[in-house]
C-alpha atoms as a PDB file:
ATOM      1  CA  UNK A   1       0.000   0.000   0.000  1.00  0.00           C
ATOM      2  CA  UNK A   2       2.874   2.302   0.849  1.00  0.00           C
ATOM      3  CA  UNK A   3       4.223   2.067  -2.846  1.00  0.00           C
ATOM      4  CA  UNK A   4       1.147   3.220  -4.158  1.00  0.00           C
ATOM      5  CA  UNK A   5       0.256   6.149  -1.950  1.00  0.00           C
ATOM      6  CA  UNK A   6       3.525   7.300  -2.373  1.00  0.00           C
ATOM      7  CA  UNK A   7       2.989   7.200  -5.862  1.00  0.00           C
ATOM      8  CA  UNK A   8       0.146   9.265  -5.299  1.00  0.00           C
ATOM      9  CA  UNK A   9       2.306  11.403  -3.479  1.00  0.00           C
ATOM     10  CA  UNK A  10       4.414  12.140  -6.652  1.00  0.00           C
ATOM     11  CA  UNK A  11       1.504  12.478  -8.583  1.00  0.00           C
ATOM     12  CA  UNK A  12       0.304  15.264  -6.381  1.00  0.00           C
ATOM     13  CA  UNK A  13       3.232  17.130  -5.956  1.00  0.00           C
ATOM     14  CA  UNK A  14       3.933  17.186  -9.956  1.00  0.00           C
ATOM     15  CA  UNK A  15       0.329  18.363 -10.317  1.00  0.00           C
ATOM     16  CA  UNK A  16       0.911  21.086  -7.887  1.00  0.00           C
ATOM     17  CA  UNK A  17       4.485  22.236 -10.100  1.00  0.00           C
ATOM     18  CA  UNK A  18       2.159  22.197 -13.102  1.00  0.00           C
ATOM     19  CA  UNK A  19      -0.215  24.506 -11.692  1.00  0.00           C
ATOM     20  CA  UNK A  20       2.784  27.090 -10.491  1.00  0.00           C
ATOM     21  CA  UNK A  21       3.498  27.571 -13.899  1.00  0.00           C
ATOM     22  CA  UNK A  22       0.426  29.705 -14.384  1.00  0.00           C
ATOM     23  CA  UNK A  23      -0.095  30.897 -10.691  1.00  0.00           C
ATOM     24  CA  UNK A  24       2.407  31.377  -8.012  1.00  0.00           C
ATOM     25  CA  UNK A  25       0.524  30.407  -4.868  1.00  0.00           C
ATOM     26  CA  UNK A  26      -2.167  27.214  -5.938  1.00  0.00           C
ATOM     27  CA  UNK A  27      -4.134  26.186  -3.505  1.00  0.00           C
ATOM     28  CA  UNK A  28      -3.952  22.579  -2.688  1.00  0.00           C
ATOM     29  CA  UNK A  29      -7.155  21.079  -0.030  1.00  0.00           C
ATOM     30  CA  UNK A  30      -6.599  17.564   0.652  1.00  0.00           C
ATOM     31  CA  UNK A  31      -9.912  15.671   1.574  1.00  0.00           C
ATOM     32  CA  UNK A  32     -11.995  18.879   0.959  1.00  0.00           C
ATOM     33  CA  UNK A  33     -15.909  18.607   2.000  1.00  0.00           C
ATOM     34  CA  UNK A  34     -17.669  19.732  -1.355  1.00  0.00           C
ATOM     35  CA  UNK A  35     -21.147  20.698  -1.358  1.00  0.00           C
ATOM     36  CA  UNK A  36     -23.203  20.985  -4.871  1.00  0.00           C
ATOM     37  CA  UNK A  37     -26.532  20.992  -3.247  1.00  0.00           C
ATOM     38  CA  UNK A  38     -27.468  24.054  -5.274  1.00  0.00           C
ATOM     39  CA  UNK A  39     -27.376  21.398  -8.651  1.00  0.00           C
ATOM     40  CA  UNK A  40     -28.450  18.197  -6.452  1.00  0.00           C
ATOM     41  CA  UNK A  41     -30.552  18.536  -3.424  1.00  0.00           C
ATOM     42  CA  UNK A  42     -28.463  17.220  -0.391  1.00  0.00           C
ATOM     43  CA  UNK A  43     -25.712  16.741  -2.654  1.00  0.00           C
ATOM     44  CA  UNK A  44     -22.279  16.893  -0.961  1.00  0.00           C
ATOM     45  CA  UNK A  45     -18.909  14.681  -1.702  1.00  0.00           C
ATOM     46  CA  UNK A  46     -15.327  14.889  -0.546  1.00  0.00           C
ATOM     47  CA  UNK A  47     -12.819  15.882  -3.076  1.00  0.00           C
ATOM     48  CA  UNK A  48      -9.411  13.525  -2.227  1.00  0.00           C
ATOM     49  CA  UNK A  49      -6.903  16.567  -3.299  1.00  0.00           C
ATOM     50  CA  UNK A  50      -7.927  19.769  -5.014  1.00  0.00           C
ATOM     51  CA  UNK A  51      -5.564  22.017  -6.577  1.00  0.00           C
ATOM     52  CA  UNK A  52      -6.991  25.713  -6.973  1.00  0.00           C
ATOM     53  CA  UNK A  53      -5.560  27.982  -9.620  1.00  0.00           C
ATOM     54  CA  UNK A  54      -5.919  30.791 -12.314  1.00  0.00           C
ATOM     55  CA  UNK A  55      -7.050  29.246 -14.844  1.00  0.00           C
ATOM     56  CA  UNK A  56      -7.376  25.453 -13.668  1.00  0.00           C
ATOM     57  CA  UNK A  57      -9.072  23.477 -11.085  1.00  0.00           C
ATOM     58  CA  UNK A  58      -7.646  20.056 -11.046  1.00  0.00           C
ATOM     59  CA  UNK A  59      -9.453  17.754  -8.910  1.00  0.00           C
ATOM     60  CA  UNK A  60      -7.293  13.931  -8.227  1.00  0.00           C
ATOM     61  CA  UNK A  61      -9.065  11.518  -6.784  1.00  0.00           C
ATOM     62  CA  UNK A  62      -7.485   8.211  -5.407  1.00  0.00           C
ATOM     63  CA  UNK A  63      -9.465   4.804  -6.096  1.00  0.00           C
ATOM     64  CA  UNK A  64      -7.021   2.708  -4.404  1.00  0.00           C
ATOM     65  CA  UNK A  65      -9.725  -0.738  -5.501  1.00  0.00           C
ATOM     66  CA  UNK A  66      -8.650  -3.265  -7.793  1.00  0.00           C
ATOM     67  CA  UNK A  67     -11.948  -4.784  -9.186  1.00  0.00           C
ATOM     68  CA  UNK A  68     -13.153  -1.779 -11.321  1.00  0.00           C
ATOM     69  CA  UNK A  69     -11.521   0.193 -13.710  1.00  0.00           C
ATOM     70  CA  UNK A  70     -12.751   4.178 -13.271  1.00  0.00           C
ATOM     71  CA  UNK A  71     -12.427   6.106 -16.099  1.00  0.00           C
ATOM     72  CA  UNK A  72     -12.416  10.227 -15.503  1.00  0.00           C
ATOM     73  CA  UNK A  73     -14.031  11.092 -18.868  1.00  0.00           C
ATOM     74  CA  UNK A  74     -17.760  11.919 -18.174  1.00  0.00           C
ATOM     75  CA  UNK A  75     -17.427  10.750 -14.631  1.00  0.00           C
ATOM     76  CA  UNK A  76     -20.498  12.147 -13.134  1.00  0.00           C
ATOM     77  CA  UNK A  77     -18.811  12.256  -9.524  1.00  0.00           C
ATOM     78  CA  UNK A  78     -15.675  13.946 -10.688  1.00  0.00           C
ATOM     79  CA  UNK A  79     -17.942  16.641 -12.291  1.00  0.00           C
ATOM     80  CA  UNK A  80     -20.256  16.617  -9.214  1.00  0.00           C
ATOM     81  CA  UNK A  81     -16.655  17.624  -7.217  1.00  0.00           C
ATOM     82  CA  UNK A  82     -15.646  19.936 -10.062  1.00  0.00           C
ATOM     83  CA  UNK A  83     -19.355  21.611  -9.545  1.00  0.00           C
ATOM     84  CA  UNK A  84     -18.963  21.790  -5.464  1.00  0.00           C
ATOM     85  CA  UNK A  85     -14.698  23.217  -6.098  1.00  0.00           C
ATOM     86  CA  UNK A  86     -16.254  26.154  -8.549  1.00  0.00           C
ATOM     87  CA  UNK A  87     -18.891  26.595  -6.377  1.00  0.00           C
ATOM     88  CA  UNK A  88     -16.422  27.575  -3.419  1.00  0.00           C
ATOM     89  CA  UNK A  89     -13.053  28.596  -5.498  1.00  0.00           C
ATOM     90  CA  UNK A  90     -14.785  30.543  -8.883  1.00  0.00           C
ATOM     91  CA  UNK A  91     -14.868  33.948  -7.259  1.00  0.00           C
ATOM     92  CA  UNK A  92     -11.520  33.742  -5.842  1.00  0.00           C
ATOM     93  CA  UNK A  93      -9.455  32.200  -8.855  1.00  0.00           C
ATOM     94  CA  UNK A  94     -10.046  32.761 -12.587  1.00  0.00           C
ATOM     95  CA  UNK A  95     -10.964  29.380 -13.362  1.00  0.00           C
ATOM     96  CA  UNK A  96     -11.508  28.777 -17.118  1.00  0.00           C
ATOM     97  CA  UNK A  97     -11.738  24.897 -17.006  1.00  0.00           C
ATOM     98  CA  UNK A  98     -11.118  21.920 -14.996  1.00  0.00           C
ATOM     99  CA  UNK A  99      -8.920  18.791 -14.584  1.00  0.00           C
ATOM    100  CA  UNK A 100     -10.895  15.537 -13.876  1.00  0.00           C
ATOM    101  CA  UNK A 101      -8.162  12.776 -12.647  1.00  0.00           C
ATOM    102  CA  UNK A 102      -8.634   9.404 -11.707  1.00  0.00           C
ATOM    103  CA  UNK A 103      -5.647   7.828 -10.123  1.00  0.00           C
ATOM    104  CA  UNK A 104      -6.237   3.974  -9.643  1.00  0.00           C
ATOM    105  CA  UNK A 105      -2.366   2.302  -8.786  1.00  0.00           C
ATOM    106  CA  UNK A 106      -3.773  -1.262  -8.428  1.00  0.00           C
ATOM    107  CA  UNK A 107      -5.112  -1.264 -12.020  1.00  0.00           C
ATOM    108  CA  UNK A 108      -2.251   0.941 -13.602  1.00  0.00           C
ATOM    109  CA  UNK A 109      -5.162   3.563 -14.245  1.00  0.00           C
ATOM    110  CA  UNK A 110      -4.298   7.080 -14.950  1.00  0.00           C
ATOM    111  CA  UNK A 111      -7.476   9.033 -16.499  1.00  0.00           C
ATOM    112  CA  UNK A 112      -8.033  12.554 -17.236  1.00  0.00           C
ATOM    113  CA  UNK A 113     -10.544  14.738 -18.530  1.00  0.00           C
ATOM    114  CA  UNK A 114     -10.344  18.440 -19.066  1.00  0.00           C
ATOM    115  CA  UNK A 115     -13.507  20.136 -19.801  1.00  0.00           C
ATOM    116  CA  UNK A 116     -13.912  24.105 -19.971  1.00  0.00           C
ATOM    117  CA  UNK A 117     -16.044  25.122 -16.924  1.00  0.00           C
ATOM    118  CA  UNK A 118     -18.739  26.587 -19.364  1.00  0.00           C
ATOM    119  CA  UNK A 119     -19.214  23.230 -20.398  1.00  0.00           C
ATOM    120  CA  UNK A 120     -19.462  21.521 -17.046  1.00  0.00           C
ATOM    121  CA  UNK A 121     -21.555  24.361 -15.983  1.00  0.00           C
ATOM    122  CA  UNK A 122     -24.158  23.971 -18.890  1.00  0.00           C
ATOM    123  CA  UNK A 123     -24.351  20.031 -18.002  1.00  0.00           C
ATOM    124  CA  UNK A 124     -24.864  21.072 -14.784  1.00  0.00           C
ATOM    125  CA  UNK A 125     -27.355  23.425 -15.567  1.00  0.00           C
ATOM    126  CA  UNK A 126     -29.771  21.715 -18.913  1.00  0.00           C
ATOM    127  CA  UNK A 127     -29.258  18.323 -17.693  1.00  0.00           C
ATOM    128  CA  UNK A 128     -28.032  17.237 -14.003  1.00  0.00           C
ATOM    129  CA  UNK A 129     -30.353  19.776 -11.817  1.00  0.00           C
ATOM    130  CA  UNK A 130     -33.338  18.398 -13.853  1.00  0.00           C
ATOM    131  CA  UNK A 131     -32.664  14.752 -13.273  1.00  0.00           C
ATOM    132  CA  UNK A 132     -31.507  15.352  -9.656  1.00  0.00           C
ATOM    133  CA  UNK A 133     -34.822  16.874  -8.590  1.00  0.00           C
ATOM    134  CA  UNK A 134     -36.605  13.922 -10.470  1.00  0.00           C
ATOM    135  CA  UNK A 135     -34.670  10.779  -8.522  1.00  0.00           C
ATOM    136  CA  UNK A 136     -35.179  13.258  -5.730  1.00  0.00           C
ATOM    137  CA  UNK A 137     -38.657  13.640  -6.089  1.00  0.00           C
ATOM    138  CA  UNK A 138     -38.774   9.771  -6.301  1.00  0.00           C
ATOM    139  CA  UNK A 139     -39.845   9.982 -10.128  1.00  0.00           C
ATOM    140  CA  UNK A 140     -37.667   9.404 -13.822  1.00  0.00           C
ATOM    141  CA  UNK A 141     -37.337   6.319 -15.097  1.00  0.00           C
ATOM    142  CA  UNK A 142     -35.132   2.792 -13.482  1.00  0.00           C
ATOM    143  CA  UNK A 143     -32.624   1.398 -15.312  1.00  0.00           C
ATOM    144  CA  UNK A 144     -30.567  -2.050 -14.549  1.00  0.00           C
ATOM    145  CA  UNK A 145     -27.176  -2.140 -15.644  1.00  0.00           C
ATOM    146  CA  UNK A 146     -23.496  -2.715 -14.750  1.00  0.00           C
ATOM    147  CA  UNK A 147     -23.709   0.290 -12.371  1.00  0.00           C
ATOM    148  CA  UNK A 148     -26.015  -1.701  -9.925  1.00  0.00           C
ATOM    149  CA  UNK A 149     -23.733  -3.141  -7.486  1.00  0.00           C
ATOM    150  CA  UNK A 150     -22.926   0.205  -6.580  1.00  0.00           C
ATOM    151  CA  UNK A 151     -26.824   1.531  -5.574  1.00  0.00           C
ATOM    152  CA  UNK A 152     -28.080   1.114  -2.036  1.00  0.00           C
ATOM    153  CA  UNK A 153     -31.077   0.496  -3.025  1.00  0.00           C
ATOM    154  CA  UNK A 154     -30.472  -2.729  -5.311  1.00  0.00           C
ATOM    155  CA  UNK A 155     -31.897  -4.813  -2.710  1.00  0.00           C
ATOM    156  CA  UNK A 156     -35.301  -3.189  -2.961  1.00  0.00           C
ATOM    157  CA  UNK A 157     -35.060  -2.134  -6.839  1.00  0.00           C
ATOM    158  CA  UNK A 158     -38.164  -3.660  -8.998  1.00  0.00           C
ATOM    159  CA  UNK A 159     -35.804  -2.871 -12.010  1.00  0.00           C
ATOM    160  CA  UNK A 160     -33.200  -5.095 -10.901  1.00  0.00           C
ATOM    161  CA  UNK A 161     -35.688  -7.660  -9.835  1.00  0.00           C
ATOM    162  CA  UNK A 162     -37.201  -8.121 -12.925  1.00  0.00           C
ATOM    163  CA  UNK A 163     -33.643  -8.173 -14.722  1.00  0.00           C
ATOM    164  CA  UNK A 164     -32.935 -10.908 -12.533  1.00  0.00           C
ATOM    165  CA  UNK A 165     -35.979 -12.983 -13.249  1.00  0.00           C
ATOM    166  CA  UNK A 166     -35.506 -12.383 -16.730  1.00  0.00           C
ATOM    167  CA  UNK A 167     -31.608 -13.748 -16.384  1.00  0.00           C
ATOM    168  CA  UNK A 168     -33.336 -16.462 -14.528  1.00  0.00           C
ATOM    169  CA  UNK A 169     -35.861 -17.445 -17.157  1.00  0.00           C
ATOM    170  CA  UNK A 170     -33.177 -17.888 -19.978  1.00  0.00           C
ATOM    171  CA  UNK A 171     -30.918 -19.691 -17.111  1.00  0.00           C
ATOM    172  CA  UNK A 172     -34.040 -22.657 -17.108  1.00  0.00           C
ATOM    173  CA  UNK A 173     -35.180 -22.436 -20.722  1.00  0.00           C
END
């Protein structure tokens, strides 16, 4: 485990050299509380390292699992983070877009994704808040899928149940 933290480590710090290039005094949160409630209701998340600067917010986040492979492009919690980081950092630093990473050691994994923050504010704004207040609401539509095992509420999910019967009824035909 040491070995890969500390390759986290040297991740970080050559992250934070980038960002010096364009502004003298980043500022780097490590295990920053991130709240985008104004996009999702209750929505909150904590960002694993955040490095603040003119012109880029680069958010790292460490899945230190070995079973699945993360990719950062379109990753709705790295641009959940990204929303909570602007939401704190946009009036201080002249953010213009935003560096998603994914670093996963036990898989080899490095992912990025750089979007401009108009982008990932006009997702946020003409598709995630209207979704979020739908699954809030308790309404929108269930879909089964690979991203299951990760819901709380697959236990109790009709969806899921009737994906399962259906696996279960080609299993005995």
């Amino acid at each position: 485990m040491e070995m890969y933290t500390d390759g986290y480590l040297e991740f970080v710090l050559e992250a934070i050299e980038e960002a010096r290039q364009d502004c003298p005094d980043p500022k780097v949160l490590i295990e920053q509380r991130l709240d985008f409630s104004c996009y999702v209701p209750d929505g909150f998340g904590t960002g694993d390292c955040l490095i603040v600067a003119d012109k880029l917010l680069h958010i790292i986040d460490l899945k230190y699992g070995q079973g699945v492979l993360v990719n950062a492009e379109e990753n709705p919690q790295m641009m959940l983070y990204a929303l909570g980081a602007l939401e704190i950092f946009d009036g201080i630093y002249d953010i213009d877009s935003v560096r998603m990473t994914i670093y996963q050691p036990r898989k080899s994994n490095i992912s990025v994704c750089v979007m401009e923050k108009d982008g990932l504010l006009e997702w946020a704004q003409n598709d995630l808040t209207y979704k979020a207040k739908l699954a809030y609401e308790g309404g929108g539509d269930f879909h089964c899928g690979e991203w299951c095992r990760f819901c709380k509420a697959k236990a109790e999910c009709r969806e899921r149940a009737e994906a399962n019967l259906a696996l279960a009824r080609y299993d005995f035909e």
